[in-house]
Protein backbone atom coordinates (compact mmCIF):
# COMPACT_ATOMS: atom_id res chain seq x y z
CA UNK A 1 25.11 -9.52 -7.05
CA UNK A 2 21.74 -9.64 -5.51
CA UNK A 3 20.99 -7.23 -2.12
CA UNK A 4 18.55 -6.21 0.00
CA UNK A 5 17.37 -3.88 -2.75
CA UNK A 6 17.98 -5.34 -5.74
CA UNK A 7 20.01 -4.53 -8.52
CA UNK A 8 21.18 -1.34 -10.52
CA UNK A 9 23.00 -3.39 -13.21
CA UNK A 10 21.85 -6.74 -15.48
CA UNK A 11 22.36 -9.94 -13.85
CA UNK A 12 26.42 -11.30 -14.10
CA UNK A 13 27.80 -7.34 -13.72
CA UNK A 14 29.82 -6.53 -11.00
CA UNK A 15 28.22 -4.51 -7.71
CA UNK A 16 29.41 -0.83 -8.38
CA UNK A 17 29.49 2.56 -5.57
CA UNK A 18 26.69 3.66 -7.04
CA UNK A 19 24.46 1.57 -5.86
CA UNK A 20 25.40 2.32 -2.47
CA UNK A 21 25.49 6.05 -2.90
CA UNK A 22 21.88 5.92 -4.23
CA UNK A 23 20.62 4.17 -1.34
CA UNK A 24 22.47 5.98 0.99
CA UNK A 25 21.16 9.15 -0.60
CA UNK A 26 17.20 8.03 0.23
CA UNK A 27 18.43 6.88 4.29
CA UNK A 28 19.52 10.63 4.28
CA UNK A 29 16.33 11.85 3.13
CA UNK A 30 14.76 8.88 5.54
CA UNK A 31 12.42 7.69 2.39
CA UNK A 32 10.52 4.44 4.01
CA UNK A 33 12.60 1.14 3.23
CA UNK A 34 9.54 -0.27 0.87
CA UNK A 35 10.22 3.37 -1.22
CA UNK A 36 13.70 2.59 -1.11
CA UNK A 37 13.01 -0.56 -2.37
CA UNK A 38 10.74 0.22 -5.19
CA UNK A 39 13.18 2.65 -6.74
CA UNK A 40 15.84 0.63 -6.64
CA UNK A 41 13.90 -2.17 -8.28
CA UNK A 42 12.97 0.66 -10.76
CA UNK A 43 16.51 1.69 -11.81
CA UNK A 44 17.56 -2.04 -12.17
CA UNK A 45 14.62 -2.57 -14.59
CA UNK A 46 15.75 0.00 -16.82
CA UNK A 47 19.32 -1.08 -16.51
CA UNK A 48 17.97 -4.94 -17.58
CA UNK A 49 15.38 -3.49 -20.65
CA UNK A 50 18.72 -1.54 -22.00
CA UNK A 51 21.14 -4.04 -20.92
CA UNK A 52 23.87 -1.85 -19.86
CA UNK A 53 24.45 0.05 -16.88
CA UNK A 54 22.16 2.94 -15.99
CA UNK A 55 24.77 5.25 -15.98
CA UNK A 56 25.03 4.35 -19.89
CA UNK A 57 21.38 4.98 -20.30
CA UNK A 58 21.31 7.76 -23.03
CA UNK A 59 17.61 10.53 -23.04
CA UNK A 60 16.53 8.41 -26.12
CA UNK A 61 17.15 4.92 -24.43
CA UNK A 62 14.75 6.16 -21.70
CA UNK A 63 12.10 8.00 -23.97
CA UNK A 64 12.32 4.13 -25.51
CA UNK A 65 11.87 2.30 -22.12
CA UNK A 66 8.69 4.76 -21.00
CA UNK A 67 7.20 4.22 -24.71
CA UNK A 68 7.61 0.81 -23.79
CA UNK A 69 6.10 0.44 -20.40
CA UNK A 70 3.33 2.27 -21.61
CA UNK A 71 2.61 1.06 -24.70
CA UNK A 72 3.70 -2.91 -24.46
CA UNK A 73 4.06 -3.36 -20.48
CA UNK A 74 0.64 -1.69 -20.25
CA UNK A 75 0.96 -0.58 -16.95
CA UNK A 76 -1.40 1.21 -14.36
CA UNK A 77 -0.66 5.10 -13.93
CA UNK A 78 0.88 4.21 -10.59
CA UNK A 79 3.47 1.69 -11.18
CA UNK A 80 5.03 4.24 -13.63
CA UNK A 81 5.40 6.85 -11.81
CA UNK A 82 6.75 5.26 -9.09
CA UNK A 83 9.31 3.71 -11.95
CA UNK A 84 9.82 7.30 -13.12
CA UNK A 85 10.35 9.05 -9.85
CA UNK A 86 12.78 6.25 -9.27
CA UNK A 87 14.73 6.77 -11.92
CA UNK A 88 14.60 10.63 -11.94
CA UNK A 89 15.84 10.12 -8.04
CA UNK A 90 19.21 8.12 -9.05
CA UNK A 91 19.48 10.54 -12.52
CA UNK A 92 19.34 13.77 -10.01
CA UNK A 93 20.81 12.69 -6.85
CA UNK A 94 23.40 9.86 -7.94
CA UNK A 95 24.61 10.67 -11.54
CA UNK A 96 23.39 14.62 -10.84
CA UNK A 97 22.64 14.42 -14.51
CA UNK A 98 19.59 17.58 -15.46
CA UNK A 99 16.47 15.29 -15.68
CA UNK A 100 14.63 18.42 -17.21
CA UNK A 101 16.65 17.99 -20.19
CA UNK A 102 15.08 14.42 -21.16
CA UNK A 103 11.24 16.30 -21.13
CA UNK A 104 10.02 12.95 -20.09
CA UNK A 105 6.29 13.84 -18.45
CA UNK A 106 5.00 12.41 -15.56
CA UNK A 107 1.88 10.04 -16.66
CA UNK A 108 -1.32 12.33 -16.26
CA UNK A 109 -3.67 12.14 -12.94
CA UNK A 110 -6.47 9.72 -13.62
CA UNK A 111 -9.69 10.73 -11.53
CA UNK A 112 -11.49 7.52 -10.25
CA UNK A 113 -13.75 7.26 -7.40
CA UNK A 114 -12.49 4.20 -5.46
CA UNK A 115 -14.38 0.70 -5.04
CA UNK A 116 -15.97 0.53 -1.60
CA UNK A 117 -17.17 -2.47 -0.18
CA UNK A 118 -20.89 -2.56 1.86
CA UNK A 119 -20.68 -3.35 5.47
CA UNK A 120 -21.99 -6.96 5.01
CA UNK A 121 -19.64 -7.03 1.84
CA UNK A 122 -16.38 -6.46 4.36
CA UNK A 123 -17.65 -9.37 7.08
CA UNK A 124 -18.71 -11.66 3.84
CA UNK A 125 -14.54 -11.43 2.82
CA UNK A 126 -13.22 -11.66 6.24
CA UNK A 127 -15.81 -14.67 6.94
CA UNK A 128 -13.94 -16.24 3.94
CA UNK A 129 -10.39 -16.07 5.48
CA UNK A 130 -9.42 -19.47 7.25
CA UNK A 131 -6.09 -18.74 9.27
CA UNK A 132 -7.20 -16.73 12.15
CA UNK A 133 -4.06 -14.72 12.10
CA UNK A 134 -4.98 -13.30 8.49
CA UNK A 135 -8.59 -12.77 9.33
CA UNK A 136 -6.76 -9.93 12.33
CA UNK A 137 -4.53 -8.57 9.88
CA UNK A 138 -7.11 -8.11 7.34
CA UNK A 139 -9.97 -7.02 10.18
CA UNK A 140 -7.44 -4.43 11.73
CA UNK A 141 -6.59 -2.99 8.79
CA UNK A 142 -10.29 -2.34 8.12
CA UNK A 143 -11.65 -1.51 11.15
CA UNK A 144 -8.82 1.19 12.09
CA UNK A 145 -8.45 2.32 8.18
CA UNK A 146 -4.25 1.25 7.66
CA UNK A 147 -2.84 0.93 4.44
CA UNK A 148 -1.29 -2.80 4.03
CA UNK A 149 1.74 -2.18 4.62
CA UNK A 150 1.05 -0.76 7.91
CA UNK A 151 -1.28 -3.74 9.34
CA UNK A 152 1.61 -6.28 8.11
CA UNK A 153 4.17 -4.42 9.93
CA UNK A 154 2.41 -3.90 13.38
CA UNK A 155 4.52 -4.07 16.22
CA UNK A 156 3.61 -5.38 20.01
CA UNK A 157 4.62 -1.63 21.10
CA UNK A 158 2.22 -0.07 18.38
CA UNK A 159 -0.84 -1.37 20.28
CA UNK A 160 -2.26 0.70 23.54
CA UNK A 161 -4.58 -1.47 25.04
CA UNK A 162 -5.40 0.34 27.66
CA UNK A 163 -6.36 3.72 25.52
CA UNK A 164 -7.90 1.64 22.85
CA UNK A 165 -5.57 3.58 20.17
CA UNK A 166 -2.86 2.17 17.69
CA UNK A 167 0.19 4.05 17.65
CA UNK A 168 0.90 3.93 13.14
CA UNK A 169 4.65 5.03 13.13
CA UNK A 170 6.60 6.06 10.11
CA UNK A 171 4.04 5.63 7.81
CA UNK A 172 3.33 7.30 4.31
CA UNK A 173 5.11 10.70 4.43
CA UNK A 174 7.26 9.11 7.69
CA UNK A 175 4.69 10.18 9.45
CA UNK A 176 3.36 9.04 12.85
CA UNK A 177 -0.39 9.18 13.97
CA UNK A 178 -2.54 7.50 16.24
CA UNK A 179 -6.01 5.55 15.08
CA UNK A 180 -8.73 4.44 17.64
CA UNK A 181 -8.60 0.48 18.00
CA UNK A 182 -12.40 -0.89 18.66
CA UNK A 183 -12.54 -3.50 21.54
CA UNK A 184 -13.73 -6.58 19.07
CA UNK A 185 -10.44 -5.89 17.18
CA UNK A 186 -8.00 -5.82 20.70
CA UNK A 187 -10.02 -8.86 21.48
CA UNK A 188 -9.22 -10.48 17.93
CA UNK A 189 -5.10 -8.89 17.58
CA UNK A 190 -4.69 -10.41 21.06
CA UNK A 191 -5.50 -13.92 20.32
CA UNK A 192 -3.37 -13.73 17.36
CA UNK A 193 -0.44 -12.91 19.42
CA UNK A 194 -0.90 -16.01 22.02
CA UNK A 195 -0.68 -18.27 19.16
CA UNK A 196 3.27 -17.18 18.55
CA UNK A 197 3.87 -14.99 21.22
CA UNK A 198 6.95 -13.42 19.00
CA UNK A 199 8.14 -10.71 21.47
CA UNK A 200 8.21 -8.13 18.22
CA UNK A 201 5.24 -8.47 15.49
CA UNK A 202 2.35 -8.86 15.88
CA UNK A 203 1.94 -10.61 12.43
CA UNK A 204 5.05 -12.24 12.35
CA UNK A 205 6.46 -14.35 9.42
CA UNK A 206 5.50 -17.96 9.59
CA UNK A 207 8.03 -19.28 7.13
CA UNK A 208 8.01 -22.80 5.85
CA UNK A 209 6.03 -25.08 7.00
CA UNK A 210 4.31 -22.33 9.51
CA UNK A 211 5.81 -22.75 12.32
CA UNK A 212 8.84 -19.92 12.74
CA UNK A 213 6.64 -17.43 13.29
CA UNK A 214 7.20 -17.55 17.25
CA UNK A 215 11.02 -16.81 16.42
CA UNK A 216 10.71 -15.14 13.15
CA UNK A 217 12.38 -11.07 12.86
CA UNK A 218 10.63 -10.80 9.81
CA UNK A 219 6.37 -9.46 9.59
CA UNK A 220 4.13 -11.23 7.66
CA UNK A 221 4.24 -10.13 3.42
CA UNK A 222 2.46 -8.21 1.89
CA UNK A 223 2.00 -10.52 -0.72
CA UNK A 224 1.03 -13.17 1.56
CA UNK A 225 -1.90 -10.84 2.47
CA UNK A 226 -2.55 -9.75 -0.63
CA UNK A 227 -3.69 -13.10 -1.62
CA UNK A 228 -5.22 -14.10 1.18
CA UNK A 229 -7.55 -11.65 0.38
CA UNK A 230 -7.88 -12.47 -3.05
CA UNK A 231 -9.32 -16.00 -2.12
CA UNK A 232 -11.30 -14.54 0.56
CA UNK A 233 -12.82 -12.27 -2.33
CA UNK A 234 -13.62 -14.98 -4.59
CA UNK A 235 -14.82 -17.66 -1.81
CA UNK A 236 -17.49 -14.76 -0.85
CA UNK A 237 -19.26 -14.65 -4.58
CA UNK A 238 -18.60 -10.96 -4.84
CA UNK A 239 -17.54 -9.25 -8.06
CA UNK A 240 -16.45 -6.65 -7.05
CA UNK A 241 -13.01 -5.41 -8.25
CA UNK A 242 -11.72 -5.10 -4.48
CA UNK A 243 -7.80 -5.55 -3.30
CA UNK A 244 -6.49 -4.91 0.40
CA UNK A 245 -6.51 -0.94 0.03
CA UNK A 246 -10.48 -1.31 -0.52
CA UNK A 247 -10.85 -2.10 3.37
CA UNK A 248 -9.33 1.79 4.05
CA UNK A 249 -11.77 3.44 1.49
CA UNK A 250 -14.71 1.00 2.84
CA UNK A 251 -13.64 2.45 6.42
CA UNK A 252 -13.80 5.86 5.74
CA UNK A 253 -16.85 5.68 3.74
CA UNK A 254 -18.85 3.87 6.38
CA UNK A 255 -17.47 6.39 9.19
CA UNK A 256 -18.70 9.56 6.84
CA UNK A 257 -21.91 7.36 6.75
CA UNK A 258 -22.23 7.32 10.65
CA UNK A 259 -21.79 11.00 11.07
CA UNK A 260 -18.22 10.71 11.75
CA UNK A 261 -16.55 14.78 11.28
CA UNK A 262 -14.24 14.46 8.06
CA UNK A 263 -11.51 16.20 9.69
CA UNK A 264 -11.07 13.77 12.14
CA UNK A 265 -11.00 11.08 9.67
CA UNK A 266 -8.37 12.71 7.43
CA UNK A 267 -6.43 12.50 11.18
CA UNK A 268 -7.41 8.96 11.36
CA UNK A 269 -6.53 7.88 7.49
CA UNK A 270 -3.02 10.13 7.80
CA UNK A 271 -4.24 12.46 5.17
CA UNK A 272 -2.42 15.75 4.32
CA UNK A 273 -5.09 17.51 2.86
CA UNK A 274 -8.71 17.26 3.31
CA UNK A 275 -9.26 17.10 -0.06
CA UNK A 276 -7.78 13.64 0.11
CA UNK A 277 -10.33 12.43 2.42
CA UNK A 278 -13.40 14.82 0.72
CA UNK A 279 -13.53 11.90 -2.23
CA UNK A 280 -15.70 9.87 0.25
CA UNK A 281 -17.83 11.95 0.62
CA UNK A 282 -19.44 11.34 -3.12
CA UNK A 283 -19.43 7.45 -1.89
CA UNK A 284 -21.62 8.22 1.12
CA UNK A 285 -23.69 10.71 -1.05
CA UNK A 286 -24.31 8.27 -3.81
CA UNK A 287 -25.11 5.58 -1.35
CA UNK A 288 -27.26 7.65 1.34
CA UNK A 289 -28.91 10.49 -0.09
CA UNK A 290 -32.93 11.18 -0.79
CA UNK A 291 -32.35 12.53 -3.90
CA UNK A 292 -30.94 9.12 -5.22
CA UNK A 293 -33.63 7.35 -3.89
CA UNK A 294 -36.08 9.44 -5.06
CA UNK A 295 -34.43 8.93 -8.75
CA UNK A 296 -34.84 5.15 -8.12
CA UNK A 297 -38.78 5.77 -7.74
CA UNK A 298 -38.82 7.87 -10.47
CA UNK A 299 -37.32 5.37 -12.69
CA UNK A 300 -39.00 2.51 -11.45
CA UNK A 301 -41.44 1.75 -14.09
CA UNK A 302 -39.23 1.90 -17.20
């Protein structure tokens, strides 16, 4: 049986309580609905690579299935550990089996300054977006530094004209901050919102065809966004390797750049720690300093 979340058993098995008493377990701990979705997907992935329910899942089966997302599935550091704190979530919480026991390691922290995108680089890709209500999602999440999914799921009471400030609620951590909203971007959000006037999102689902976005409970996808900007990215000529979440790391770079104080950007960006935000700092170093350009003119001749 399919859900809202998924699955925790292979395709043709019945719908069992445990299901429900995982997901009930994250609502108690109020994890966000996308986490609640991504470790639900998790579990059921393991249940379909072993082909038995996860409760069945022995410590070797899963040693097998991390071998094998590594080794065959090849994939990036994050998408495992999402899968493994998943799965380590319904182990503890649901079966309240000892996940110490199966000494499977989280996947080690890789250290990778992000891509950033030049200011001309950012206008080139949103230049390159057709539908006027993707070119707002895409600008506001750039211009007020929001991860995706918190520019697709904007609400019409998120957005305080009058202050200039956008009200992010329940976001990573469920936490709620507010971000400074520049006029040219109330200007642009606005105009989106006349063209459906849904009395909820402000980037509302269109659905087929485009035109139930007026009506539509549902916000735009992620995935709908997500490609939008990967046409936007090719139609400009760039190369770099750039996805949504480059906007956020191009915003806080080009803020550090202006003289903007990092604290208030680790406000801005929801950070916990500052040394979260401090990584941009290198960025605006690398791209600003004297000393770099006085390497260039060293160099020049060779």
């Amino acid at each position: 049986m399919s859900g809202q979340y998924g699955e925790l058993r292979p395709a043709g098995s019945a719908e069992i309580p445990m299901r429900r008493r995982m997901i009930e377990e994250m609502q108690l701990r109020r994890f966000s609905e996308r986490t609640v979705e991504s470790y639900v997907r998790a579990v059921g992935q393991l249940a379909g690579y072993c082909w038995k329910g996860p409760e069945q899942v022995t410590d070797e089966e899963l040693r097998e299935y991390f071998l094998y997302l590594k080794n065959q599935k090849r994939l990036a550091r994050a998408t495992t550990t999402i899968a493994l704190c998943g799965i380590k979530f319904f182990f503890e919480s649901t079966l309240k089996r000892d996940w110490t026991a199966m000494n499977i390691p989280r996947p080690r922290a890789e250290h990778k300054l992000p891509v950033v995108l030049s200011r001309e680089e950012v206008r080139a890709i949103l230049r390159a977006v057709t539908k006027p209500q993707h070119r707002a999602c895409l600008s506001v999440i750039y211009s007020c530094g929001l991860r995706l999914g918190e520019g697709c799921q904007l609400e019409v009471r998120d957005i305080d004209g009058s202050r200039g400030l956008i009200h992010v609620r329940a976001a990573k951590g469920n936490k709620d901050r507010l971000v400074p909203l520049p006029p040219p971007t109330l200007k642009l959000l606005r105009e989106s919102w006349k063209t459906h006037r849904n009395p909820r999102w402000i980037f509302p689902s269109a659905g087929r065809g485009g035109v139930g976005a007026a009506a539509s409970e549902a916000h735009v996808p992620l995935t709908t966004v997500q490609q939008v900007f990967r046409r936007a990215l090719k139609a400009s000529g760039l190369s770099k390797a750039a996805q949504v979440h480059t906007l956020r790391h191009s915003y806080a770079t080009h803020l550090l750049e202006d003289g903007i104080n990092l604290r208030l950007i680790q406000t801005w960006l929801g950070h916990n720690s500052p040394a979260t935000t401090s990584v941009y700092t290198h960025l605006t170093e690398q791209a600003t300093s004297a000393a770099a350009q006085k390497v260039g003119l060293l160099m020049a001749d060779l």
